[in-house]
C-alpha atoms as a PDB file:
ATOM      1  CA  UNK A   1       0.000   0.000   0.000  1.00  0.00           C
ATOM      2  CA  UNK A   2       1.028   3.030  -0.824  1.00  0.00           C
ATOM      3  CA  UNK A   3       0.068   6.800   1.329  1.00  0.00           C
ATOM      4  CA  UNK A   4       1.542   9.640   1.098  1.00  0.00           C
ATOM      5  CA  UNK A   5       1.345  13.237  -1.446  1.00  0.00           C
ATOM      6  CA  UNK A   6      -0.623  11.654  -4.177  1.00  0.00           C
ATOM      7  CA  UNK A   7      -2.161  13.581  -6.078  1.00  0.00           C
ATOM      8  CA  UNK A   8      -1.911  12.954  -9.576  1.00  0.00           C
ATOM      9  CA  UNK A   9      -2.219   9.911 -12.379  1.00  0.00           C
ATOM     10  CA  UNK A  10       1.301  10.040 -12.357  1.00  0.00           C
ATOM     11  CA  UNK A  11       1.614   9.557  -8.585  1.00  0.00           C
ATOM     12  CA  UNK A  12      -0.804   6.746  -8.893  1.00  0.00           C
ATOM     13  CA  UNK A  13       1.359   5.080 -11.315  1.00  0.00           C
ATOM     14  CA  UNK A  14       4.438   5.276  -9.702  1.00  0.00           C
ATOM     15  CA  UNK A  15       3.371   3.903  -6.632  1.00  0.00           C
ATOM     16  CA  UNK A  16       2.247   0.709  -8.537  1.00  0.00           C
ATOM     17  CA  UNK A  17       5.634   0.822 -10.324  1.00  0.00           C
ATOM     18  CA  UNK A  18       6.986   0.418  -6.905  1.00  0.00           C
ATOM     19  CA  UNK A  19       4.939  -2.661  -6.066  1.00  0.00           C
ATOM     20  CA  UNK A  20       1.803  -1.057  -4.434  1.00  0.00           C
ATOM     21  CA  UNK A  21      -0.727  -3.278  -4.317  1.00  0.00           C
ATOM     22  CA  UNK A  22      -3.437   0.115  -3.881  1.00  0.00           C
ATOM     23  CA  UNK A  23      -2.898   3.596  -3.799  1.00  0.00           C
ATOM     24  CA  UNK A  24      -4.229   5.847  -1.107  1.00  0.00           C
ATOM     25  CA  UNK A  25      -6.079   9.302  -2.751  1.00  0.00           C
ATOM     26  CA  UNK A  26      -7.366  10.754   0.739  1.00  0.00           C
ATOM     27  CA  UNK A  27      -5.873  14.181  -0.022  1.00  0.00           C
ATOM     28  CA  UNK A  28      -7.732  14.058  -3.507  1.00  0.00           C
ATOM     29  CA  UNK A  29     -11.689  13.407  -2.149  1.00  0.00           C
ATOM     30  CA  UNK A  30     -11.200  15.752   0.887  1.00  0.00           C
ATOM     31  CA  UNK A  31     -10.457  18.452  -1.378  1.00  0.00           C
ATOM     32  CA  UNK A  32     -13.311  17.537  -3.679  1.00  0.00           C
ATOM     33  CA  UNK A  33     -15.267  17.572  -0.553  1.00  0.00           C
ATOM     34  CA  UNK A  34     -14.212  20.853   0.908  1.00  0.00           C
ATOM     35  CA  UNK A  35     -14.874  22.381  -2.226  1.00  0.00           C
ATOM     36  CA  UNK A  36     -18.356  20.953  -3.956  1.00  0.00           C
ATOM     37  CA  UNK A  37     -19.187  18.358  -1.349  1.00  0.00           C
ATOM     38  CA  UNK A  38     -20.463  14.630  -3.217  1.00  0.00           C
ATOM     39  CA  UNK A  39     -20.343  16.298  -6.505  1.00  0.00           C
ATOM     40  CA  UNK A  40     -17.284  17.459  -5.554  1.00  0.00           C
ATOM     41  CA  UNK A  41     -15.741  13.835  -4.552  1.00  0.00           C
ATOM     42  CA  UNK A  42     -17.491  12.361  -7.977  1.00  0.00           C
ATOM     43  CA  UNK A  43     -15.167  15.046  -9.560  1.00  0.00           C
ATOM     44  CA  UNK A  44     -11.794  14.376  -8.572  1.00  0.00           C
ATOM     45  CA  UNK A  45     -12.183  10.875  -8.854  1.00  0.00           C
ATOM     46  CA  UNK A  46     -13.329  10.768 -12.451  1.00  0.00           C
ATOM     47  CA  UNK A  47     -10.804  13.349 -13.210  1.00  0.00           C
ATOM     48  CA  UNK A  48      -7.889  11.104 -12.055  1.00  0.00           C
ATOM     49  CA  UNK A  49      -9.623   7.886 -13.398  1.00  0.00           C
ATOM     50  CA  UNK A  50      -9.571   9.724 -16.133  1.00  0.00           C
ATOM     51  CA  UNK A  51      -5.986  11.074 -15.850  1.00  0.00           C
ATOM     52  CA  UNK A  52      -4.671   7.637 -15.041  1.00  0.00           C
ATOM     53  CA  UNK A  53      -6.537   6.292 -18.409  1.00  0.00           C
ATOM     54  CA  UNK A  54      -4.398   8.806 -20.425  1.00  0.00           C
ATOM     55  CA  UNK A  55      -1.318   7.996 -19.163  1.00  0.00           C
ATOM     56  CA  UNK A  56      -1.603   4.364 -19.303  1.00  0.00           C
ATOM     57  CA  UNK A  57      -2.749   4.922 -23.132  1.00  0.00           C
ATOM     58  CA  UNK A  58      -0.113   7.190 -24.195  1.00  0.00           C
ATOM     59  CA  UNK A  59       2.571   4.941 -21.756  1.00  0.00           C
ATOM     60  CA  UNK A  60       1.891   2.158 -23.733  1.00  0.00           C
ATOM     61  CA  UNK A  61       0.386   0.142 -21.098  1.00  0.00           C
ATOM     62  CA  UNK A  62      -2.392  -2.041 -21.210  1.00  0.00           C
ATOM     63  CA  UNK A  63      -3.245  -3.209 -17.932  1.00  0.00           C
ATOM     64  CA  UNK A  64      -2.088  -2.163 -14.835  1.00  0.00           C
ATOM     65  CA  UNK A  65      -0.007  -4.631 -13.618  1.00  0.00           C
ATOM     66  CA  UNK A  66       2.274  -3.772 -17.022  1.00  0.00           C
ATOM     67  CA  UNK A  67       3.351  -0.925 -14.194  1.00  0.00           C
ATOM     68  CA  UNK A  68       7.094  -1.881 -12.623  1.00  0.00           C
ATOM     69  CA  UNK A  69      10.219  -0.997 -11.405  1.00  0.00           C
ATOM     70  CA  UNK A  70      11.192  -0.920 -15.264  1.00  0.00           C
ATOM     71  CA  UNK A  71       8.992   1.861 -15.583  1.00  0.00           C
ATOM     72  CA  UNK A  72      11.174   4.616 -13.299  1.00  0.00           C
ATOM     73  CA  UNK A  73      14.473   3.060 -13.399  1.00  0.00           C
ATOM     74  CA  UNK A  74      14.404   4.472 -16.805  1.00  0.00           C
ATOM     75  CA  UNK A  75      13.951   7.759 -15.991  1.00  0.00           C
ATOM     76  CA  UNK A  76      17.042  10.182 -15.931  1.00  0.00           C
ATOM     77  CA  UNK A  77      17.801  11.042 -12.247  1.00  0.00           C
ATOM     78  CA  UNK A  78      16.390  14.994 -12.098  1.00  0.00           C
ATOM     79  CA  UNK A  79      19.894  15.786 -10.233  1.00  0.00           C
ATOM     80  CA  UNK A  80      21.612  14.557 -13.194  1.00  0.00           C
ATOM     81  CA  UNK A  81      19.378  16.991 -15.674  1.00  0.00           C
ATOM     82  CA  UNK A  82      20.111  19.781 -13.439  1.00  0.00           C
ATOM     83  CA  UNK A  83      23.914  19.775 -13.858  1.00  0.00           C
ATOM     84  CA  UNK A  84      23.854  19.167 -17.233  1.00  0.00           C
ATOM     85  CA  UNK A  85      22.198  22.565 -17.671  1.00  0.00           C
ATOM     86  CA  UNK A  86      24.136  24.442 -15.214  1.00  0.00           C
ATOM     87  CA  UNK A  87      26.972  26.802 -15.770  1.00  0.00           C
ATOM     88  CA  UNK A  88      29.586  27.071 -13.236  1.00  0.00           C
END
């Protein structure tokens, strides 16, 4: 299980690329809540349902246990991108 900042597809799917077996989204529905109450709730979760639905179509994927490690060890490390732009 995975809890903690999530707040986006993307978040969602790196969790599960990390071997989260669920994803907590508390932060999402209480601000969907606080905001527009049920309607509000219905909101956010469509929205990242169907966030997660574009990323998993443009990714490639095509179910979600095609989401692993494989996924982010691929990415460049964002340290790494930094210094290669910086001029000391």
């Amino acid at each position: 299980m995975f809890d903690s900042g999530v707040r986006t597809a993307a978040d969602v799917a790196k969790a599960l690329a990390i071997g989260a077996k669920f994803v907590f989204i508390g932060r999402l529905w209480v601000w969907g809540l606080g905001i527009a109450g049920e309607h509000g709730v219905r909101h956010v979760l469509k929205s990242l349902l169907a966030e997660f639905d574009i990323l998993m179509e443009v990714g490639g994927f095509v179910k979600v246990d095609d989401f692993d490690r494989s996924c982010i060890d691929s990415l460049p490390n964002s340290s790494s991108l930094i210094a290669e732009h910086a001029a000391i």
